[in-house]
Protein backbone atom coordinates (compact mmCIF):
# COMPACT_ATOMS: atom_id res chain seq x y z
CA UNK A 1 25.27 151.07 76.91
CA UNK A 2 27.67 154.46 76.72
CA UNK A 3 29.04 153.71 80.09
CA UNK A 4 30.10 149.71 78.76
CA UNK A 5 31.41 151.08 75.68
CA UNK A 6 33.42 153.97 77.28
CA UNK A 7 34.85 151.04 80.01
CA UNK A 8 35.31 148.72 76.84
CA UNK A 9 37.22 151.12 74.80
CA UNK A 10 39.43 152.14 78.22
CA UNK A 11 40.17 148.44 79.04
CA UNK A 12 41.57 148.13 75.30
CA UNK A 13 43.40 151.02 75.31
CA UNK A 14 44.99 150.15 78.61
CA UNK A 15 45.87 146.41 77.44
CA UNK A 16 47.07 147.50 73.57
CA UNK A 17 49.87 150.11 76.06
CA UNK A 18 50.78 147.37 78.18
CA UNK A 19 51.41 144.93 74.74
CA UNK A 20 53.38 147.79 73.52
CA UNK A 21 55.81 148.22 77.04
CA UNK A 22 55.64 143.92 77.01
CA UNK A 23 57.46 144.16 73.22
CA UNK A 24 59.81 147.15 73.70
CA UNK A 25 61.19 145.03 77.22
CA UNK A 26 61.18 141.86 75.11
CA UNK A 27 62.39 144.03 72.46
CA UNK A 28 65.16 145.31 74.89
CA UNK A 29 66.34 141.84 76.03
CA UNK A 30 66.94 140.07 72.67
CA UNK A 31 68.42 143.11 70.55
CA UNK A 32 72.43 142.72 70.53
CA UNK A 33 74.39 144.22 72.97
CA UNK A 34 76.00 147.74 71.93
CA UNK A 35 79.37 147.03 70.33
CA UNK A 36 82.60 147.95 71.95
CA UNK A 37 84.92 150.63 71.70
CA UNK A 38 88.70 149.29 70.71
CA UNK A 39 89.73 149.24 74.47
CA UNK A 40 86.59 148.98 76.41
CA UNK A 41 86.23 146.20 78.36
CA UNK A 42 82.52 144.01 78.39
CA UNK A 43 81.12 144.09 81.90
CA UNK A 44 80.92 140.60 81.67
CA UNK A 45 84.29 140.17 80.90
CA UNK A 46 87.29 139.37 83.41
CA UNK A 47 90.04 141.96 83.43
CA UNK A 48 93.01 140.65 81.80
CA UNK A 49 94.98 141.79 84.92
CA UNK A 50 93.66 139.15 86.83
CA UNK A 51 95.19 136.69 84.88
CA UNK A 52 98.30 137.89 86.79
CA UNK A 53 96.78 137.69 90.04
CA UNK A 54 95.84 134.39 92.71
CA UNK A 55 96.97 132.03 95.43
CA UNK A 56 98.81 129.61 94.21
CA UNK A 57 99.29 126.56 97.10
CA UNK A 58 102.68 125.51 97.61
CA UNK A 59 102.53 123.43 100.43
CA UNK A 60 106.17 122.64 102.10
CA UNK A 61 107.95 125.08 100.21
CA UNK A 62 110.66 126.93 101.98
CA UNK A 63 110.52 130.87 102.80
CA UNK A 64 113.74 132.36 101.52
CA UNK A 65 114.97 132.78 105.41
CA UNK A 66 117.82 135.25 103.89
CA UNK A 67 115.67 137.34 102.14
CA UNK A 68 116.61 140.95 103.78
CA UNK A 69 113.79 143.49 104.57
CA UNK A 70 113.18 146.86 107.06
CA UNK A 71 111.41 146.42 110.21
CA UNK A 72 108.77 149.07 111.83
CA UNK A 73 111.44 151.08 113.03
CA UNK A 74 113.94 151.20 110.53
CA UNK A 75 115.82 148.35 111.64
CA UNK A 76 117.26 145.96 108.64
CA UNK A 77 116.00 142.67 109.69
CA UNK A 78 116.49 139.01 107.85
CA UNK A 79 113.56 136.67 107.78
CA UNK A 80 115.02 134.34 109.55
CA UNK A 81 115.03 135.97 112.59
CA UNK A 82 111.34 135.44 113.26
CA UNK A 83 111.30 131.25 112.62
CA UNK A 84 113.09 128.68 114.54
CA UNK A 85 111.07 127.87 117.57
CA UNK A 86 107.64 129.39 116.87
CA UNK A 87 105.13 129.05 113.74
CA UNK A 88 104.57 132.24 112.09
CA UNK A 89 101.28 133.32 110.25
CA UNK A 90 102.88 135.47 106.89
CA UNK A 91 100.62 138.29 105.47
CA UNK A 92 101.60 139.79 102.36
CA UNK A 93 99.28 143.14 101.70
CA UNK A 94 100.60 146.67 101.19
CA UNK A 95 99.97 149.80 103.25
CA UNK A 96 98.29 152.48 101.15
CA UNK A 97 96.34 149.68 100.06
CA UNK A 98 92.45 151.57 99.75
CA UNK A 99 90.44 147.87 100.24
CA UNK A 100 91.17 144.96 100.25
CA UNK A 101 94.73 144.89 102.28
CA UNK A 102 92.43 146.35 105.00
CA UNK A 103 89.70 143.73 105.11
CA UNK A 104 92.17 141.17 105.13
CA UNK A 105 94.18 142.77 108.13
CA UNK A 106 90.65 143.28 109.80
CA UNK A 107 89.49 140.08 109.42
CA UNK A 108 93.10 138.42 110.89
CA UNK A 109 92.67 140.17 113.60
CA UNK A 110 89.27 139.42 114.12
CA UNK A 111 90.05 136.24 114.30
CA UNK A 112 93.23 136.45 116.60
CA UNK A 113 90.25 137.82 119.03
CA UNK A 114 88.92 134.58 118.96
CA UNK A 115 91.61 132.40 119.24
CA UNK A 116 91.57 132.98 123.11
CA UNK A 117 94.24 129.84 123.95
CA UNK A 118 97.09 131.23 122.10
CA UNK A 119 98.48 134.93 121.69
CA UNK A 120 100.39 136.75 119.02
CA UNK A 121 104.17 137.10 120.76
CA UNK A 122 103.64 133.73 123.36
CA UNK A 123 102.37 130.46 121.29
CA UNK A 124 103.32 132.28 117.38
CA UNK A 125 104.32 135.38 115.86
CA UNK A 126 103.22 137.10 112.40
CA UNK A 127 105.00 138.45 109.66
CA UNK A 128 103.06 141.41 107.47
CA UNK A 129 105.01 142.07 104.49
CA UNK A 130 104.38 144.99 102.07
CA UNK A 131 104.05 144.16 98.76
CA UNK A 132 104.75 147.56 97.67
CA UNK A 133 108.24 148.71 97.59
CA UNK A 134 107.23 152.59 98.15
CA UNK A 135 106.39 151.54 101.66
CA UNK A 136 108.51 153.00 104.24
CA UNK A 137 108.92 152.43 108.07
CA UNK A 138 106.77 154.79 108.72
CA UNK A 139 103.86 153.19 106.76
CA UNK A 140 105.06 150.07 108.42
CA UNK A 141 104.73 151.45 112.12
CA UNK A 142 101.45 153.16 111.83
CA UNK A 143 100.06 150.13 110.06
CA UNK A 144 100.99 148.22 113.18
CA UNK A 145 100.23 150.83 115.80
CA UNK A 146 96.33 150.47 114.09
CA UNK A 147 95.87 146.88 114.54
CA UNK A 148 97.79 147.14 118.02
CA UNK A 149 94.80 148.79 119.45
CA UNK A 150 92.15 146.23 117.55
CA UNK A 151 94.09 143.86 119.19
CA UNK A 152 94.66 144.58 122.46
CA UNK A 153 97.06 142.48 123.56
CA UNK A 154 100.58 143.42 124.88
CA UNK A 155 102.37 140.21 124.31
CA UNK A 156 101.58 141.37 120.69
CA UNK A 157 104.05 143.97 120.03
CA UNK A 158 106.52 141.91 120.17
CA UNK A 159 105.05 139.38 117.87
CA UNK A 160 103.93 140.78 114.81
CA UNK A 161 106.06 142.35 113.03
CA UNK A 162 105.27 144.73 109.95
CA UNK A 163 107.99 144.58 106.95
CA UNK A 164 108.98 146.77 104.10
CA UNK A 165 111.58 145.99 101.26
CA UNK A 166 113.14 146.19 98.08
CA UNK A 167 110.92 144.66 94.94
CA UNK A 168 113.77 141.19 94.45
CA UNK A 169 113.09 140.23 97.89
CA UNK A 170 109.81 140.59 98.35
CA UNK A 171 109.55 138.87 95.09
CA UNK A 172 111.59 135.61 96.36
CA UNK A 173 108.97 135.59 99.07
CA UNK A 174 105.65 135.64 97.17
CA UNK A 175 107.26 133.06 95.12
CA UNK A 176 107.76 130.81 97.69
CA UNK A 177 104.42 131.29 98.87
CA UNK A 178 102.79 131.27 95.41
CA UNK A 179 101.78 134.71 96.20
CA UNK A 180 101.00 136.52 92.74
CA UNK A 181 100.46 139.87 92.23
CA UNK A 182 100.72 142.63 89.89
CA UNK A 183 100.51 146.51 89.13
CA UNK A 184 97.49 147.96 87.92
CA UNK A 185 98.64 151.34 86.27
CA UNK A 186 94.83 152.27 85.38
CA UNK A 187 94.16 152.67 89.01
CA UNK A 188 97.22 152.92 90.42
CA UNK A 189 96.87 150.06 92.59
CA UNK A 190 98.28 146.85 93.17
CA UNK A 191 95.75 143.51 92.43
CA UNK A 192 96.10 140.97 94.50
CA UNK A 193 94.93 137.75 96.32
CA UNK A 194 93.13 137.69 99.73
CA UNK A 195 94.24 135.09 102.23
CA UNK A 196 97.38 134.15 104.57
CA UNK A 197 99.45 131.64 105.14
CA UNK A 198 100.96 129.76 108.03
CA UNK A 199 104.20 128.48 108.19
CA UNK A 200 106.69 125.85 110.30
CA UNK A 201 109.37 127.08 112.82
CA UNK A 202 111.28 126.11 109.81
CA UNK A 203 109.86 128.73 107.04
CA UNK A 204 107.92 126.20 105.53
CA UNK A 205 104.43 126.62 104.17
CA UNK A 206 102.14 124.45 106.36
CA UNK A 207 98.35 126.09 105.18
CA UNK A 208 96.63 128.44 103.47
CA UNK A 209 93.66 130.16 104.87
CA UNK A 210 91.47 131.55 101.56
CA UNK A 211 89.31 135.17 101.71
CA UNK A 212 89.08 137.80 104.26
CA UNK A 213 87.48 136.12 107.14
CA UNK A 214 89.28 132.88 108.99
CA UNK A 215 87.86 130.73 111.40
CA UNK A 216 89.67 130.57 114.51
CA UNK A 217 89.19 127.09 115.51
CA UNK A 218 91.30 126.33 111.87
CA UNK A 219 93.76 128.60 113.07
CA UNK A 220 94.52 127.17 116.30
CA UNK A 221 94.37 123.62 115.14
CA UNK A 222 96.43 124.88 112.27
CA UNK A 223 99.12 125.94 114.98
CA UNK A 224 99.22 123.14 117.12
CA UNK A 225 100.08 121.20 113.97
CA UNK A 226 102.11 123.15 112.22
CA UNK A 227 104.32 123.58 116.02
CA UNK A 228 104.35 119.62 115.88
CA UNK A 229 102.53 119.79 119.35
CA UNK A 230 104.94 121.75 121.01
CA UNK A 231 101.71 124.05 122.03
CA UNK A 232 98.05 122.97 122.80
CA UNK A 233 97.13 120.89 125.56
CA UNK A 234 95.53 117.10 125.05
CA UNK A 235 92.55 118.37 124.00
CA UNK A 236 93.61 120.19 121.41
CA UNK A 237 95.22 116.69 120.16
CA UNK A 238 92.12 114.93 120.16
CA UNK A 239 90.73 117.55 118.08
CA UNK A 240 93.38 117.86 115.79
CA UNK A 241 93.33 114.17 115.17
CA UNK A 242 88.86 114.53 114.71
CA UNK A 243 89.89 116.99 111.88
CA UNK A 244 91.53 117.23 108.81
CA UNK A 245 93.26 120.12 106.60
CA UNK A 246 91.49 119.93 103.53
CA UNK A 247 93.99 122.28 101.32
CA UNK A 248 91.49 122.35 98.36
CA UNK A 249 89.15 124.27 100.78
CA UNK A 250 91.87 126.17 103.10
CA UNK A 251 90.17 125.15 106.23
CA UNK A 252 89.65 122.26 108.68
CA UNK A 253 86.84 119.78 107.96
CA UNK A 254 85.62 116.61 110.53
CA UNK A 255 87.01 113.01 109.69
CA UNK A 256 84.33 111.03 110.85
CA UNK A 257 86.21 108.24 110.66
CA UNK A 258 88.28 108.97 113.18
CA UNK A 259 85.69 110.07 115.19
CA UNK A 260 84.39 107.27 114.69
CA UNK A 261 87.18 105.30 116.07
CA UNK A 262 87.45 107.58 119.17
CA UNK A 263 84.05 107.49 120.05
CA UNK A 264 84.21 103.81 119.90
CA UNK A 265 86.90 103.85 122.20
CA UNK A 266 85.74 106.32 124.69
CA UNK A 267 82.84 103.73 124.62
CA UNK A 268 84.80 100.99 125.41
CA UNK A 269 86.98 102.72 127.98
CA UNK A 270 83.72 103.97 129.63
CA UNK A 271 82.28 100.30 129.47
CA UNK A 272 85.14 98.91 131.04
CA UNK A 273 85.10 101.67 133.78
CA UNK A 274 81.58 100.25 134.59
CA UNK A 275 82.40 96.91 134.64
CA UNK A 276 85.38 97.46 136.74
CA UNK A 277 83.12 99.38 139.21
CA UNK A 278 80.20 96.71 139.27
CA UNK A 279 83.15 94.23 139.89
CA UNK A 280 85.08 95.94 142.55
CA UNK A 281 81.49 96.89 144.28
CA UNK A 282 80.30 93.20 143.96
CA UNK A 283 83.54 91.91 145.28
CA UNK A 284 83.10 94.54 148.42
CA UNK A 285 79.63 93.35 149.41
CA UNK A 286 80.73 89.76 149.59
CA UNK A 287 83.55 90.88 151.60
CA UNK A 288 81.33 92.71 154.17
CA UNK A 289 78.65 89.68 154.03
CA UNK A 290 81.49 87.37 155.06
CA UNK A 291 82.71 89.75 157.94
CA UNK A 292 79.09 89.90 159.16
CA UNK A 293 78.85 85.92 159.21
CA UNK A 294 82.06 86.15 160.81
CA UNK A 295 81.24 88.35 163.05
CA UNK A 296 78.24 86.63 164.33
C-alpha cells in the first residue's frame, strides 16, 4: 500500500505542476500586450515609411527620353539614346544598396540566363538607374563589371548600361514609371519596391514584372510584344497569341480560349492533310489499276 500511495501522491504532484505551467502559458497569451514607448513601433505594425514606398503600374506612360544622366564611364548620356529600335528592360535600384537592390539585380540576371533566344546588346538592351544621387561612375562601373561576369555574355557590354544622376531627373523617371521610393534616415537606407519594368522602342511602359525572381518565358514573350514582332520567330507568335499579360499579376498567364481555337485549327488543318493524302493515294491506285488493264 506505501508503494501506491508514494506513486499516487507523485502522479498528483506531477499533474497539479503541469496545471500550474498550463495557466501561467494561458496566463501569458490573454494578459495585454506591454504598452508602448512614445516612438516605438508595435511589431505588428507597418512602418509608416512604407506608406511612401510601391509599384505603382502605369502602363503606356512615356519615359522622360530628355531626362539627362552619367553613364559607367563618366560620359553624360540622355535617355533617349538607348530607345528607338530596341525594347529596353529599366531597373531602378541603387548601388550601396545592402539587400534588396542586390537580389533584384541577381535575380534579372538569373533570368537573362534563361532567356537563351535573345541576348542583352542583340534582341534588347537594359537601363539600371541609381536611385541614389551619391552614386558616382565609379559605383556605376563596378556595379556593371559584377553582373558582367554573372552574365557572361559579350554582346552584353554593350547593352546594359548602368546610370547615375542628379535627384530631379531621376525623379521624372520613377514618376513615369510609378516608381516610389523614399529615404529612411533611421537606417540610412533608401526603401523601395522590388520589380522591373519593360518598355517600347518608344520609352513607353509595356509591363511590369513584380518581386525578385522573373520567369523567363514572360520575359521573352514580353519582348517579342513589346518589339511589335520585330524579334521572335513564328513560334514565338503562336505563343504569344496562347498567352496573355495579366498586369494585375505582372506575368503571362494561358488563354485557353485561344488555345482553344488553335488547337481546333491545327485539328482541322491536320484532318484535311489526311484527307488530301487518302484522296491523292486513292486517285493514284486507280491510275495504276487502269495502266495495268491497259497494259494487258
Amino acid at each position: 500500500m506505501s508503494c501506491r500511495n508514494t506513486i499516487r501522491r507523485i502522479f498528483v504532484r506531477k499533474a497539479f505542476a503541469v496545471v500550474l505551467l498550463a495557466g501561467a502559458a494561458i496566463s501569458s497569451w490573454t494578459q495585454a500586450p506591454p504598452k508602448l514607448q512614445p516612438g516605438d513601433v508595435s511589431p505588428n505594425q507597418k512602418p509608416s515609411i512604407l506608406d511612401q514606398v510601391g509599384l505603382d503600374q502605369k502602363l503606356n506612360s512615356q519615359l522622360p527620353l530628355d531626362a539627362m544622366f552619367v553613364d559607367e564611364h563618366g560620359q553624360a548620356v540622355q535617355l533617349k539614346q538607348y530607345f528607338g529600335t530596341k525594347p529596353v528592360i529599366l531597373i531602378m535600384v541603387y548601388y550601396q544598396c545592402p539587400m534588396l537592390c542586390t537580389q533584384v539585380l541577381t535575380g534579372f540576371t538569373g533570368a537573362m540566363l534563361g532567356v537563351r533566344k535573345f541576348t542583352i546588346g542583340r534582341e534588347f538592351d537594359v537601363v539600371t538607374i541609381s536611385i541614389d544621387p551619391r552614386d558616382g561612375a565609379k559605383d556605376a562601373l563596378e556595379a556593371k563589371n559584377r553582373y558582367m561576369q554573372r552574365y557572361r555574355r559579350p554582346d552584353a557590354v554593350k547593352g546594359w548600361h548602368f546610370l547615375t544622376g542628379k535627384k530631379d531627373q531621376i525623379d521624372a523617371v520613377a514618376q513615369a514609371v510609378g516608381f516610389r521610393y523614399a529615404w529612411d534616415p533611421e537606417v540610412q537606407q533608401y526603401a523601395h519596391a522590388s520589380g522591373i519594368m519593360l518598355l517600347t522602342p518608344q520609352g513607353r511602359v509595356a509591363q511590369y514584372y513584380y518581386g525578385i525572381e522573373y520567369a523567363p518565358r514572360d520575359i521573352q514573350l514580353g519582348l517579342v510584344e513589346a518589339s511589335q514582332g520585330k524579334i521572335g520567330n513564328i513560334v514565338d507568335q503562336v505563343l504569344l497569341y496562347c498567352f496573355h499579360y495579366d498586369p494585375r499579376q505582372g506575368r503571362y498567364g494561358a488563354v485557353i480560349f485561344n488555345i482553344l481555337r488553335l488547337s481546333a485549327l491545327v485539328t482541322v488543318l491536320l484532318l484535311g492533310g489526311f484527307i488530301l493524302f487518302m484522296f491523292r493515294r486513292d486517285a493514284l491506285a486507280a491510275r495504276r489499276g487502269r495502266l495495268t488493264r491497259t497494259a494487258t
